[in-house]
PDB file of N, CA and C in Angstrom:
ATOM      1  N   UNK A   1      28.268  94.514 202.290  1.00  0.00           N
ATOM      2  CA  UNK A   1      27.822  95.890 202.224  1.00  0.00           C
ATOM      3  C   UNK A   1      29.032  96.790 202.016  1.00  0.00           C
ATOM      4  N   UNK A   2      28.589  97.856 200.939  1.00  0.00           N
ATOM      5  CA  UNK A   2      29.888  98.468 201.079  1.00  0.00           C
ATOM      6  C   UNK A   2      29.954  99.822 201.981  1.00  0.00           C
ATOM      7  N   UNK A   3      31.424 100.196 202.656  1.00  0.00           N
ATOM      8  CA  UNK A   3      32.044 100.977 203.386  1.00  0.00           C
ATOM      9  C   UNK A   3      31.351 102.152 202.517  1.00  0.00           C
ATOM     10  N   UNK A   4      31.276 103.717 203.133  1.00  0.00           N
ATOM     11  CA  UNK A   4      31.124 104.520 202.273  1.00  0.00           C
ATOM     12  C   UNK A   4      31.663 105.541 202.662  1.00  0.00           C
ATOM     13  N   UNK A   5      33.195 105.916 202.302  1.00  0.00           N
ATOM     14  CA  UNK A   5      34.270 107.280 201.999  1.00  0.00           C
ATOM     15  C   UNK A   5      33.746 108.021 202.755  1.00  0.00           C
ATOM     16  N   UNK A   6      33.901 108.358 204.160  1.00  0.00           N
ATOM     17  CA  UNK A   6      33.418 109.385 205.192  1.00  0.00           C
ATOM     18  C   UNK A   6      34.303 111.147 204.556  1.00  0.00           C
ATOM     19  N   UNK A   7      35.468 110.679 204.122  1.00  0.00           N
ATOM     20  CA  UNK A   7      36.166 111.586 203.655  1.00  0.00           C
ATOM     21  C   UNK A   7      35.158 112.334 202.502  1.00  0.00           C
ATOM     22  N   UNK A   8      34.929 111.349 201.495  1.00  0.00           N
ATOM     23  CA  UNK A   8      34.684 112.469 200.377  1.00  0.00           C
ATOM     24  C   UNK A   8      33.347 112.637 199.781  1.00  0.00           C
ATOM     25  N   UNK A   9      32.375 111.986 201.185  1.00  0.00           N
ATOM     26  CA  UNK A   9      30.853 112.188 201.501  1.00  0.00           C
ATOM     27  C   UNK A   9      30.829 113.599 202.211  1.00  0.00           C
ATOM     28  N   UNK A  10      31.863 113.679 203.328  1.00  0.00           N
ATOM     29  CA  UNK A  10      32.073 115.060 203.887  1.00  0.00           C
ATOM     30  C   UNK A  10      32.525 116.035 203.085  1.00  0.00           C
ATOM     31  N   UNK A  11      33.521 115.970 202.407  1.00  0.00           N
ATOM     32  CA  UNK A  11      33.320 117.167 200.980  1.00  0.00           C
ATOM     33  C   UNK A  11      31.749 117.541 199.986  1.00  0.00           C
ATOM     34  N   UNK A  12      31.184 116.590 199.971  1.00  0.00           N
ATOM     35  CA  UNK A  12      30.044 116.549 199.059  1.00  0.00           C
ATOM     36  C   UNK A  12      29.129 117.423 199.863  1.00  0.00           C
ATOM     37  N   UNK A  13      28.955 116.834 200.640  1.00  0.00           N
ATOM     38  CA  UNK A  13      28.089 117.800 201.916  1.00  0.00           C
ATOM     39  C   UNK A  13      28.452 119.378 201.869  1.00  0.00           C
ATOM     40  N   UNK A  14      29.878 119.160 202.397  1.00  0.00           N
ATOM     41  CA  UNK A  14      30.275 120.560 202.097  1.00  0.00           C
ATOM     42  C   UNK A  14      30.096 121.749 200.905  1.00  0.00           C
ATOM     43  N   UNK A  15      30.525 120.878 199.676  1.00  0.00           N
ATOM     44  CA  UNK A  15      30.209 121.790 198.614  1.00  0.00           C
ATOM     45  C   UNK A  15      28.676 122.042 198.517  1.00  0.00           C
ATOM     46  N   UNK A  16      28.175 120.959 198.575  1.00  0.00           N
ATOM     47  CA  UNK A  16      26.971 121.300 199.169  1.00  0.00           C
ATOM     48  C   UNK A  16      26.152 122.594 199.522  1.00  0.00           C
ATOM     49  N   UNK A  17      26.082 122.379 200.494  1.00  0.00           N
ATOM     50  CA  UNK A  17      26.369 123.462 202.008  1.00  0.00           C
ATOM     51  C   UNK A  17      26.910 124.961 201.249  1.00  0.00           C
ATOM     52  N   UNK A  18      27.932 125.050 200.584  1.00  0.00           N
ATOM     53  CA  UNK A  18      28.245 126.032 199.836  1.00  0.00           C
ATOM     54  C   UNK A  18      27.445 126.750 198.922  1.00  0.00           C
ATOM     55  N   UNK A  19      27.456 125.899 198.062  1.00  0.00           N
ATOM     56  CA  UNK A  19      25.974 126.031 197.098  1.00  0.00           C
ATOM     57  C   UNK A  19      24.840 126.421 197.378  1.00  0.00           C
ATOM     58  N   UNK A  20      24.480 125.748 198.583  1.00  0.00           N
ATOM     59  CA  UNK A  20      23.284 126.336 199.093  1.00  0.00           C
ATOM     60  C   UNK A  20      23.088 127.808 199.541  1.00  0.00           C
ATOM     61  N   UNK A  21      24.170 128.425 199.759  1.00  0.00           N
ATOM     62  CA  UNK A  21      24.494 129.670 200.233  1.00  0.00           C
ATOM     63  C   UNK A  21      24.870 129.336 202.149  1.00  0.00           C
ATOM     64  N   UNK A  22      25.038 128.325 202.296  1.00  0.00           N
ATOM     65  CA  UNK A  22      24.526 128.900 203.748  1.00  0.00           C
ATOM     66  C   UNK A  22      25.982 128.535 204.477  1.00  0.00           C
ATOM     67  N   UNK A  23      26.013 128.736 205.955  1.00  0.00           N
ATOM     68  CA  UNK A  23      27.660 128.877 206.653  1.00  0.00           C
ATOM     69  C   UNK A  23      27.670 127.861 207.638  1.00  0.00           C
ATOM     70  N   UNK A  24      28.605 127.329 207.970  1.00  0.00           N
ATOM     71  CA  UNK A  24      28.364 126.060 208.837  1.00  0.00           C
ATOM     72  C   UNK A  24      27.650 126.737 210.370  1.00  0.00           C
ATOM     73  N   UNK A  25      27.855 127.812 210.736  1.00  0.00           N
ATOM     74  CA  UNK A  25      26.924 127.943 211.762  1.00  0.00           C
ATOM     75  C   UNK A  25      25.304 128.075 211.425  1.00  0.00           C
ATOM     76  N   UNK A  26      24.969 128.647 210.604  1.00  0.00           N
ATOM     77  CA  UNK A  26      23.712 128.151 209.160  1.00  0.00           C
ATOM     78  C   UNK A  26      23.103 126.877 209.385  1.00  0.00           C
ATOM     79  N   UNK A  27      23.701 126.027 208.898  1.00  0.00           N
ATOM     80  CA  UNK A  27      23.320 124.480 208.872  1.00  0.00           C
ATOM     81  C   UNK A  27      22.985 124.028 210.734  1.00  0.00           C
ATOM     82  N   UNK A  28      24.205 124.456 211.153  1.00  0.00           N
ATOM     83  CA  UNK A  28      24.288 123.717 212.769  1.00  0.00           C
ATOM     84  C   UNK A  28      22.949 124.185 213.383  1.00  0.00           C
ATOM     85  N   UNK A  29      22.732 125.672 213.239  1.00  0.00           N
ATOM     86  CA  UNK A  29      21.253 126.375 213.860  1.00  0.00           C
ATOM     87  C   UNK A  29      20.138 125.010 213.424  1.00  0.00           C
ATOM     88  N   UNK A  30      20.134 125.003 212.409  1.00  0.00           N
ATOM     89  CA  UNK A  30      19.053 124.914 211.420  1.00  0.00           C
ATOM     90  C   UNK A  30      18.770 123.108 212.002  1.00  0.00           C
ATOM     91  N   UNK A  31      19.414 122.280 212.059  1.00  0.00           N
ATOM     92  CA  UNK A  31      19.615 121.031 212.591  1.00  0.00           C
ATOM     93  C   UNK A  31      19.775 120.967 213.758  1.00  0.00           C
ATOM     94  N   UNK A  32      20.061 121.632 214.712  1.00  0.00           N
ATOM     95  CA  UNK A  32      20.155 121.941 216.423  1.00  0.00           C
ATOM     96  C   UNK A  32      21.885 120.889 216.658  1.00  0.00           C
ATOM     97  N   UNK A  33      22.409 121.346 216.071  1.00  0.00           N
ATOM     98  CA  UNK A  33      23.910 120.757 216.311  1.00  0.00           C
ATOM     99  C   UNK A  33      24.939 122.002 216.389  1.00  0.00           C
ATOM    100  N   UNK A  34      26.230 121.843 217.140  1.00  0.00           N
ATOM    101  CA  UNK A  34      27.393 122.243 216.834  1.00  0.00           C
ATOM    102  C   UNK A  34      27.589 122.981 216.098  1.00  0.00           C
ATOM    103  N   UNK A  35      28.571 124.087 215.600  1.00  0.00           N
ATOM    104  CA  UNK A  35      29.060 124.342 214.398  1.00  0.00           C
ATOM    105  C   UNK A  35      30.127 123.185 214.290  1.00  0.00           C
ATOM    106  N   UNK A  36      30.871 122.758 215.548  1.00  0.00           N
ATOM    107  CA  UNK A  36      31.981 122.187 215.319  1.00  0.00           C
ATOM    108  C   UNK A  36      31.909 120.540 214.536  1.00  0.00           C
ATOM    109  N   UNK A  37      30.540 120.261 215.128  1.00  0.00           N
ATOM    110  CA  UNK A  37      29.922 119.016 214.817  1.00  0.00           C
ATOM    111  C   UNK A  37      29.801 118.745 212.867  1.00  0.00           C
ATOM    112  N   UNK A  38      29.354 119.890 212.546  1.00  0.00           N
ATOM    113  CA  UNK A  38      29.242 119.880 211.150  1.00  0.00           C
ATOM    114  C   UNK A  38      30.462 119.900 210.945  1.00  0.00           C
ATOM    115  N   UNK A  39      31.618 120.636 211.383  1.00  0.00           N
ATOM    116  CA  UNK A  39      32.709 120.687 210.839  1.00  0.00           C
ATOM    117  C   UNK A  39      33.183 119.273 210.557  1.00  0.00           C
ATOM    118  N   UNK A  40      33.763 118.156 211.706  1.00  0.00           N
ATOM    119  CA  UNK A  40      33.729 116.878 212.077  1.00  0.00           C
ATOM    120  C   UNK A  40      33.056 116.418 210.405  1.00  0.00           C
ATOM    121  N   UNK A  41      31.930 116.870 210.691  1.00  0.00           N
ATOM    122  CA  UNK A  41      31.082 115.349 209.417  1.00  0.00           C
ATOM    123  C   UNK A  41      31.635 116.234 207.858  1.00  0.00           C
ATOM    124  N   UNK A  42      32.144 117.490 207.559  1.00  0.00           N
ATOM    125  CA  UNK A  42      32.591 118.241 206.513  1.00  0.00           C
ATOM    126  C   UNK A  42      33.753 117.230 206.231  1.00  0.00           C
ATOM    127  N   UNK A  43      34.458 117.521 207.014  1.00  0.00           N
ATOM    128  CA  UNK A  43      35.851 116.807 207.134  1.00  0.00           C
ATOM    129  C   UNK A  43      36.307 115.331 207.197  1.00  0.00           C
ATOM    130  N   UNK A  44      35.030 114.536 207.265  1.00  0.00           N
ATOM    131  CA  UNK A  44      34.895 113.003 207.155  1.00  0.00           C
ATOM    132  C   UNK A  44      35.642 112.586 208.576  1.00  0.00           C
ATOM    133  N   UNK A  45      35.382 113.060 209.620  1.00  0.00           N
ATOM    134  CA  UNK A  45      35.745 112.889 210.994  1.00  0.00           C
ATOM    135  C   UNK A  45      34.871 111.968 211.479  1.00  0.00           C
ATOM    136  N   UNK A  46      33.755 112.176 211.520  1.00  0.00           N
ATOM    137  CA  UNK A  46      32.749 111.812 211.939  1.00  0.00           C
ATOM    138  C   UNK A  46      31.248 111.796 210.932  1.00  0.00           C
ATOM    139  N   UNK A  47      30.451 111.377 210.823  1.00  0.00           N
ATOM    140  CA  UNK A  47      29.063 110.501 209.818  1.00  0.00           C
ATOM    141  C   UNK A  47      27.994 111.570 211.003  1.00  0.00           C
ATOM    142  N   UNK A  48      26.846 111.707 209.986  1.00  0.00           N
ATOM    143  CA  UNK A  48      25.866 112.124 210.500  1.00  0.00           C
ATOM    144  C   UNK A  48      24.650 111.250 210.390  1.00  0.00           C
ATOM    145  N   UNK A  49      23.527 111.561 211.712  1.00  0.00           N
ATOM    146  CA  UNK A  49      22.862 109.888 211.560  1.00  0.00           C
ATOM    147  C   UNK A  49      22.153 110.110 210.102  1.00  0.00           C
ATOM    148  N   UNK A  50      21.622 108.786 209.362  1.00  0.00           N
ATOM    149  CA  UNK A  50      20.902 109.205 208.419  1.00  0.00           C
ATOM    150  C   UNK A  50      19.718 110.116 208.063  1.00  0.00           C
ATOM    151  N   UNK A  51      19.262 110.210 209.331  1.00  0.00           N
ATOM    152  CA  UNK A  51      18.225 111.051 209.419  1.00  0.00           C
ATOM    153  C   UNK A  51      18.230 112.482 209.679  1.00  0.00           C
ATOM    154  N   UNK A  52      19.634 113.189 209.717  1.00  0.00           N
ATOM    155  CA  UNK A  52      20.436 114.635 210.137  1.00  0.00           C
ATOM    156  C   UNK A  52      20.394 114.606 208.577  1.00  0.00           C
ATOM    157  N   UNK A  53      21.487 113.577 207.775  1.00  0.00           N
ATOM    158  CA  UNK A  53      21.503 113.867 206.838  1.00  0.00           C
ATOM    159  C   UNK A  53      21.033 114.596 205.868  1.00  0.00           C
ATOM    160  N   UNK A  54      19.599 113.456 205.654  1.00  0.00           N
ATOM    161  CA  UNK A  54      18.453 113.860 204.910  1.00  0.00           C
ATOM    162  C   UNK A  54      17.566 114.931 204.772  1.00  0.00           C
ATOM    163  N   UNK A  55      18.164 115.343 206.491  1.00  0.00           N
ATOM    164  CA  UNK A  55      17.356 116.705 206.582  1.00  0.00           C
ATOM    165  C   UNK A  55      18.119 117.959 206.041  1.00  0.00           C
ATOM    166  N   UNK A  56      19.567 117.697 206.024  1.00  0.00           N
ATOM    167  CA  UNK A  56      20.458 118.601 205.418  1.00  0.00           C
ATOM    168  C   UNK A  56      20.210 118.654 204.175  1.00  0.00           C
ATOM    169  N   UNK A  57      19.859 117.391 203.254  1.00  0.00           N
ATOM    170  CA  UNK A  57      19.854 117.055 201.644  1.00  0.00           C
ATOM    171  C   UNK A  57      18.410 118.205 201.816  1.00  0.00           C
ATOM    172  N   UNK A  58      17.412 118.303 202.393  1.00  0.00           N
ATOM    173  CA  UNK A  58      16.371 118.885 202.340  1.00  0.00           C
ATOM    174  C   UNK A  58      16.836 120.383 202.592  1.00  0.00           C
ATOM    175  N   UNK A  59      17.646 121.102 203.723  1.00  0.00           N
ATOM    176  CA  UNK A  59      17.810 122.244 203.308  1.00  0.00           C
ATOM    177  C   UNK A  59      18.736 122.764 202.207  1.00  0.00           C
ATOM    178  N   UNK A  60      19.302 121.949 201.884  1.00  0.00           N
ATOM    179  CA  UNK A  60      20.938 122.649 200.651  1.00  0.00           C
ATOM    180  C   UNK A  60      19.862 122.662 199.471  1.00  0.00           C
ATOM    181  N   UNK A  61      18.996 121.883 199.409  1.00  0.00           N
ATOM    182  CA  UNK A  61      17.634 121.486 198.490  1.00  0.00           C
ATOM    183  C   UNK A  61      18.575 120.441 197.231  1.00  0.00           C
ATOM    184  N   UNK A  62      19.405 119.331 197.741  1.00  0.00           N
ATOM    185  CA  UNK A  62      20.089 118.179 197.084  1.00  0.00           C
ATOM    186  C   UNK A  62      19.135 116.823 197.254  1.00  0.00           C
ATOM    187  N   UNK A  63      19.148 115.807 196.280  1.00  0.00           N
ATOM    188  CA  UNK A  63      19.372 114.738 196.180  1.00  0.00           C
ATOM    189  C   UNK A  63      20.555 114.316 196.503  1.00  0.00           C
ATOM    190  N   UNK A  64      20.258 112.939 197.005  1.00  0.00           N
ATOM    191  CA  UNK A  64      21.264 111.770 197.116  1.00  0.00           C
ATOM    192  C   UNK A  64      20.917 110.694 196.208  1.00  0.00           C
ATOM    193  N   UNK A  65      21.693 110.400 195.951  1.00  0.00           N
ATOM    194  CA  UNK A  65      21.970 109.177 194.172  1.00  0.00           C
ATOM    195  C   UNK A  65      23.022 108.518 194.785  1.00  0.00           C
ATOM    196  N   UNK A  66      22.886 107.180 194.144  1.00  0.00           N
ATOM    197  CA  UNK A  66      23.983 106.144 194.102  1.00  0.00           C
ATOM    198  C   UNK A  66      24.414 105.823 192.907  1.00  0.00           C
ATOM    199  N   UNK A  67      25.539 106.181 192.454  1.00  0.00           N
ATOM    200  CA  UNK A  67      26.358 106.110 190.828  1.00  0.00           C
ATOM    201  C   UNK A  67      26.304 104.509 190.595  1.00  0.00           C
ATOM    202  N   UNK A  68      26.911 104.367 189.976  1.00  0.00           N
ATOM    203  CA  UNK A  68      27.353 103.450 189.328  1.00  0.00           C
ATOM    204  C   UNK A  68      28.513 102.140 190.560  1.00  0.00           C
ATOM    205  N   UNK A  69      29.344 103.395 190.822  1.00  0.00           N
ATOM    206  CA  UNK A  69      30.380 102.634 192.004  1.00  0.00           C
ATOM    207  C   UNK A  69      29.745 102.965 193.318  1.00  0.00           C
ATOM    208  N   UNK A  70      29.635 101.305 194.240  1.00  0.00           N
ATOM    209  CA  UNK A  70      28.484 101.650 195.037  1.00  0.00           C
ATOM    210  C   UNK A  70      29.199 102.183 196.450  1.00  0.00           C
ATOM    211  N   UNK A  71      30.562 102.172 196.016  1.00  0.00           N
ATOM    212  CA  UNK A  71      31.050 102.762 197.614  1.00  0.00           C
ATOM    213  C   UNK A  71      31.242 104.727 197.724  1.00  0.00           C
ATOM    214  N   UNK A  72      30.149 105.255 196.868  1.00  0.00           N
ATOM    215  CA  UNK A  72      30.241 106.749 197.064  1.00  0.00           C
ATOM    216  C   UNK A  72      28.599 106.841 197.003  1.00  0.00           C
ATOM    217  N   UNK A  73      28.501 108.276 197.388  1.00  0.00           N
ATOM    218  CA  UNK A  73      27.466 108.586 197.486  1.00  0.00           C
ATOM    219  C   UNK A  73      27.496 109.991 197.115  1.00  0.00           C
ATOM    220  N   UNK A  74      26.813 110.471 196.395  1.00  0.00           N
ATOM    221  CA  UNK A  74      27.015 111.480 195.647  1.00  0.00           C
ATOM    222  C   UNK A  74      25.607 112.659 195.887  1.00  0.00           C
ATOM    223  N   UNK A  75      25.625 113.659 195.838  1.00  0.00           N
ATOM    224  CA  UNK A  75      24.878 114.989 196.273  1.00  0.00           C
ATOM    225  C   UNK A  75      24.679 115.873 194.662  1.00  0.00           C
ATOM    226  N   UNK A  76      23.815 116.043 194.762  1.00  0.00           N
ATOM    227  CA  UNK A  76      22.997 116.691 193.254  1.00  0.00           C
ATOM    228  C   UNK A  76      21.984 117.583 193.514  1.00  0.00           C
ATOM    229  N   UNK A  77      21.322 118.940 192.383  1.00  0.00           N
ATOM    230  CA  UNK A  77      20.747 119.498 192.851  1.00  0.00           C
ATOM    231  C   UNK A  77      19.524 118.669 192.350  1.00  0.00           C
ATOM    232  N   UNK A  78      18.644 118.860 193.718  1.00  0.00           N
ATOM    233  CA  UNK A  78      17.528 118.802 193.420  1.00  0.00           C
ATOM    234  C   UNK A  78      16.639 119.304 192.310  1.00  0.00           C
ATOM    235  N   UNK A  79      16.062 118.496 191.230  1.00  0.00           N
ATOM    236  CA  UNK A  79      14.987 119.442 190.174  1.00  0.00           C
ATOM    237  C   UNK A  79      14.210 119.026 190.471  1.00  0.00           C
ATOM    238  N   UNK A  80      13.311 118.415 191.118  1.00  0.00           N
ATOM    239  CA  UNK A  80      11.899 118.020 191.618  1.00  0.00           C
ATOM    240  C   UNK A  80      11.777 119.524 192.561  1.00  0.00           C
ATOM    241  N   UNK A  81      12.565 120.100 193.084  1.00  0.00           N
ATOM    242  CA  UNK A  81      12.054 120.512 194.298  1.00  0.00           C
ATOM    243  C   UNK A  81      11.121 121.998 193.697  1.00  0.00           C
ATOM    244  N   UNK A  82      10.153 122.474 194.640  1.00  0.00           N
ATOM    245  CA  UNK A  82       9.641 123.520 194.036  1.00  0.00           C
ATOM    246  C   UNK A  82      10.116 124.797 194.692  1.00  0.00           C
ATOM    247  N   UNK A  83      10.153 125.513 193.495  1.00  0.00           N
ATOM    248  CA  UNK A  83      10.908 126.948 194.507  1.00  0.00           C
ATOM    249  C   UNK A  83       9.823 128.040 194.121  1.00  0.00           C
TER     250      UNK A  83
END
């Protein structure tokens, strides 16, 4: 199984997160966590469970895709989603 870059999964998130408009105290409300906690998983400190995740991919309104190289994981905007 491969390892997956806590470092530059936590950037993805982040830009993310950016995009979405919203501020890490934003996200933390919104998920019942930390601000500092998001910071941690921004920064590839620390992983969020998969299921925080997904719920984040649901507010930034991103997909998650697996490229080609299977040790990243990559963040995209959602076009399915309805606005």
């Amino acid at each position: 199984m491969a390892m997956i870059d806590a470092a530059a999964l936590g950037a993805q998130m982040k830009r993310a997160r950016i995009r979405a408009g919203m501020g890490v105290r934003d996200i933390a409300k919104l998920i019942r966590v930390t601000r500092h906690t998001v910071i941690a998983w921004e920064r590839g400190i620390r992983m969020p469970r998969v299921d925080v995740y997904f719920r984040m991919l649901e507010l930034y309104g991103a997909a998650a895709i697996r490229p080609r190289s299977p040790d990243n994981v990559v963040l995209l905007p959602d076009t399915n989603s309805q606005a």
